[in-house]
C-alpha atoms as a PDB file:
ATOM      1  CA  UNK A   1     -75.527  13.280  96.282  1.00  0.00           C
ATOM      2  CA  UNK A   2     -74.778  10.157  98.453  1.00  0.00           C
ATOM      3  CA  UNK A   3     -74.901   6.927  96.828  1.00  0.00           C
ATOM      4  CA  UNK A   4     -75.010   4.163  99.800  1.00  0.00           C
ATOM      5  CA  UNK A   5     -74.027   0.193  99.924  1.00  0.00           C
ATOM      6  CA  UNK A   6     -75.437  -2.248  97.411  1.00  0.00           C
ATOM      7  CA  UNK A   7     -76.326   1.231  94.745  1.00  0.00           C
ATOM      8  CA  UNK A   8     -77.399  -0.209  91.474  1.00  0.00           C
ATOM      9  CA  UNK A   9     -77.071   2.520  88.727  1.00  0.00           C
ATOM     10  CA  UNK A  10     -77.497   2.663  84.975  1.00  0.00           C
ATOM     11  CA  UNK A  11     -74.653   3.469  83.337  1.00  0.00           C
ATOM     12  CA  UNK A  12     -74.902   7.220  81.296  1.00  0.00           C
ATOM     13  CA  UNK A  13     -76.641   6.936  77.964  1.00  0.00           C
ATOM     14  CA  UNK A  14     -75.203   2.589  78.149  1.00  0.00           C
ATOM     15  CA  UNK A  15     -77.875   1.147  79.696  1.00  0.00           C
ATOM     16  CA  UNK A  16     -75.351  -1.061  81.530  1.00  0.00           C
ATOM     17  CA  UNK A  17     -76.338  -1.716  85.288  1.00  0.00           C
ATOM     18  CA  UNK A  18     -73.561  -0.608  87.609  1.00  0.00           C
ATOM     19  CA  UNK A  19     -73.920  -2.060  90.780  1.00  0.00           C
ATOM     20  CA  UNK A  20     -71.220  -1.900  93.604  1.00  0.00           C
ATOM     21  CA  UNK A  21     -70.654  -2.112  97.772  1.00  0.00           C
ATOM     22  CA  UNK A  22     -68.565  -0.519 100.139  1.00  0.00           C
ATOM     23  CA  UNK A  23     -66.555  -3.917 101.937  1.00  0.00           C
ATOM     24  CA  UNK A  24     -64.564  -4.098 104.912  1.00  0.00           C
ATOM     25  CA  UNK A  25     -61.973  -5.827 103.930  1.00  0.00           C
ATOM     26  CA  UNK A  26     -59.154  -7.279 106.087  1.00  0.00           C
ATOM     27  CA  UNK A  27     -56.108  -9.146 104.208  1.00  0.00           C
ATOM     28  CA  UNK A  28     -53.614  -9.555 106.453  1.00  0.00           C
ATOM     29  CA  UNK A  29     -50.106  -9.848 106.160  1.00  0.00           C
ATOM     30  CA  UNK A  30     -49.241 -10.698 102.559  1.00  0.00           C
ATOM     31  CA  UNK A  31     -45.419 -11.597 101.462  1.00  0.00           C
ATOM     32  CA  UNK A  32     -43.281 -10.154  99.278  1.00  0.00           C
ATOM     33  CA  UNK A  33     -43.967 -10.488  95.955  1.00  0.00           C
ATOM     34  CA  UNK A  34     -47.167 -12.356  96.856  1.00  0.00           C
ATOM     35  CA  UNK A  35     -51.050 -11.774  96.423  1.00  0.00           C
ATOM     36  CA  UNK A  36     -53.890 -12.189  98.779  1.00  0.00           C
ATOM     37  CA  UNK A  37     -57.654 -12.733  97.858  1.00  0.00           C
ATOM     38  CA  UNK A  38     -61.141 -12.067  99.761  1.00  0.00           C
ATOM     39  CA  UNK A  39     -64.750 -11.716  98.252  1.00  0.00           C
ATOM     40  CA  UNK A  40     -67.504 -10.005  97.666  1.00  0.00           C
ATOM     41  CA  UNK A  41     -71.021 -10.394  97.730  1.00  0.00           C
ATOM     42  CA  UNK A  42     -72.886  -8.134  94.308  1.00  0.00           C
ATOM     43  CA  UNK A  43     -76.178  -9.448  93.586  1.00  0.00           C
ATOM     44  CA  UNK A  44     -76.682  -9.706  89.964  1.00  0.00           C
ATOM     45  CA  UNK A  45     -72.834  -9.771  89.327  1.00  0.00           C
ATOM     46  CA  UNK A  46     -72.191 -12.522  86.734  1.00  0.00           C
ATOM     47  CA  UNK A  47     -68.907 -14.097  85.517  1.00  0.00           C
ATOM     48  CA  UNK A  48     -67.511 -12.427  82.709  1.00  0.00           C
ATOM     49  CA  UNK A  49     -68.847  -8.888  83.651  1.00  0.00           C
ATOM     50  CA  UNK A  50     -66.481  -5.928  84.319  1.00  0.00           C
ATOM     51  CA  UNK A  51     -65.382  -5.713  87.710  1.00  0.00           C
ATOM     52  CA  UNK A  52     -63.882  -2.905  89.397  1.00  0.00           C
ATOM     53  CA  UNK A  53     -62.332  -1.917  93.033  1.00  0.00           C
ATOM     54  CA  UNK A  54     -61.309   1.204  94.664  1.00  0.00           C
ATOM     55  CA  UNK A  55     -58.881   0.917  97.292  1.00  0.00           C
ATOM     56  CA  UNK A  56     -58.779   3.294 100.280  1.00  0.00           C
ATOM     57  CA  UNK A  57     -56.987   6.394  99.807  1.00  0.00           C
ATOM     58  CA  UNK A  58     -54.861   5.448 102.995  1.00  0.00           C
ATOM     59  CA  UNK A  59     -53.605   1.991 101.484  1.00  0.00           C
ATOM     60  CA  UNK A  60     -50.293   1.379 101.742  1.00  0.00           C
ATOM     61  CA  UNK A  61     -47.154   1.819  99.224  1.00  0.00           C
ATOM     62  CA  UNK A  62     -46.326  -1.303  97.180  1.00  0.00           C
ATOM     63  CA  UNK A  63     -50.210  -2.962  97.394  1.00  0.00           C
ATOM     64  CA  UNK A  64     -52.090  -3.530  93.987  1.00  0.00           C
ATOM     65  CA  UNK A  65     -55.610  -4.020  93.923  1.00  0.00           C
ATOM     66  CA  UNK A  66     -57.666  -5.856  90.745  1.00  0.00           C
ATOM     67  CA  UNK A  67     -61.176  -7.526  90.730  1.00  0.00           C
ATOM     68  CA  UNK A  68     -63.049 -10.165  88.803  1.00  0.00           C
ATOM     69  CA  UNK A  69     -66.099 -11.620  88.997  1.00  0.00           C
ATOM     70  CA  UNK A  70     -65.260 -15.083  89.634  1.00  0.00           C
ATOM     71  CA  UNK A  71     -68.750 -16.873  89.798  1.00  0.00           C
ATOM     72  CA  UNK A  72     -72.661 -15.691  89.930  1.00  0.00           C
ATOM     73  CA  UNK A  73     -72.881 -12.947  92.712  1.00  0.00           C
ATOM     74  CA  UNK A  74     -69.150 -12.753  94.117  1.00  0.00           C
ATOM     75  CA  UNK A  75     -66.471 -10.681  93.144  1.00  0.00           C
ATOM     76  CA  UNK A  76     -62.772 -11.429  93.565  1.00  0.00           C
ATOM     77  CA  UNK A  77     -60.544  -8.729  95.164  1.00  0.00           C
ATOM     78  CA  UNK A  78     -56.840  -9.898  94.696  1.00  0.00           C
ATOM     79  CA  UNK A  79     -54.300  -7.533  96.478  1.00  0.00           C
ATOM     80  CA  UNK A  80     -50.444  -7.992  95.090  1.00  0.00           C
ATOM     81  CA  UNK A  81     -47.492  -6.892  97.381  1.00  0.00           C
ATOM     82  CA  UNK A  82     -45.113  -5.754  94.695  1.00  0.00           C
ATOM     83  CA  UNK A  83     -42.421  -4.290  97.241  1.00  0.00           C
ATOM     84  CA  UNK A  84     -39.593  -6.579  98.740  1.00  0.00           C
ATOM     85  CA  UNK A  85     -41.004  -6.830 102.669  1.00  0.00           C
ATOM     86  CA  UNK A  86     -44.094  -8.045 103.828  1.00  0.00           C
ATOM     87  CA  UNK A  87     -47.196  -5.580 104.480  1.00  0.00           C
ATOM     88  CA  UNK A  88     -49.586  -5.937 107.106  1.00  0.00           C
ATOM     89  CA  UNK A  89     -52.385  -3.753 105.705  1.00  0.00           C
ATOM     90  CA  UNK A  90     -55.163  -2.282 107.723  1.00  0.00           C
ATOM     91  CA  UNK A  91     -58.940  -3.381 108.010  1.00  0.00           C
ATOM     92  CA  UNK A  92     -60.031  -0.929 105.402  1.00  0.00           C
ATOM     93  CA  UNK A  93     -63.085  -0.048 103.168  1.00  0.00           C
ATOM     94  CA  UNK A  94     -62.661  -1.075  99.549  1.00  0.00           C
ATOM     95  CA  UNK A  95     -65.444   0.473  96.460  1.00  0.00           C
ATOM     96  CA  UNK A  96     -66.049  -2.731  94.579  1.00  0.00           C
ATOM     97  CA  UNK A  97     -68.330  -2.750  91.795  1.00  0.00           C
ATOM     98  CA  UNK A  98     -69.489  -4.222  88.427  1.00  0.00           C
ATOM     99  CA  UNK A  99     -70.527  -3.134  85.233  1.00  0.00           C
ATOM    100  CA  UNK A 100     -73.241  -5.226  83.930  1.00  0.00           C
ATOM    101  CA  UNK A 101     -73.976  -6.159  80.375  1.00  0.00           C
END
């Protein structure tokens, strides 16, 4: 089945609400060695909650992605270029998500 932008879900046999989007997410160039940052709306999402992201499958080599909920209803996606060059990466669709408590 086909789950579509802003899905809220209970977790199997948790009862934790999982709630994600699909985000269009556009970087830039980031440095060597340097992160990047960009948010996300998830209603409900509250600080101290799990967050989670799934990067495109096309992203490029040397980009790390992590995610936080940094305050009520936004969700940090940080982006770390761990290769020596700078990467410009594409506009690109990102899963991000939460697991609530």
């Amino acid at each position: 089945f086909r789950l579509d932008k802003g899905t809220v879900l209970m977790a199997y046999n948790t009862g934790k609400r999982v709630a994600f989007v699909d985000a269009l997410l556009d970087f830039g160039s980031i440095a060597a060695g340097d992160t990047a940052e960009l948010t996300v709306t998830i209603p409900g999402a509250a600080v101290g909650e799990f967050a989670f992201v799934a990067p495109p499958v096309t992203i490029d080599d040397g980009l790390l992605a992590i995610a936080y909920v940094s305050a009520a209803e936004t969700v940090t996606v940080r982006l770390g270029n761990v290769t020596v060059g700078a990467i410009g990466p594409a506009e690109s669709i990102f899963r991000v998500g939460v697991l609530g408590k």
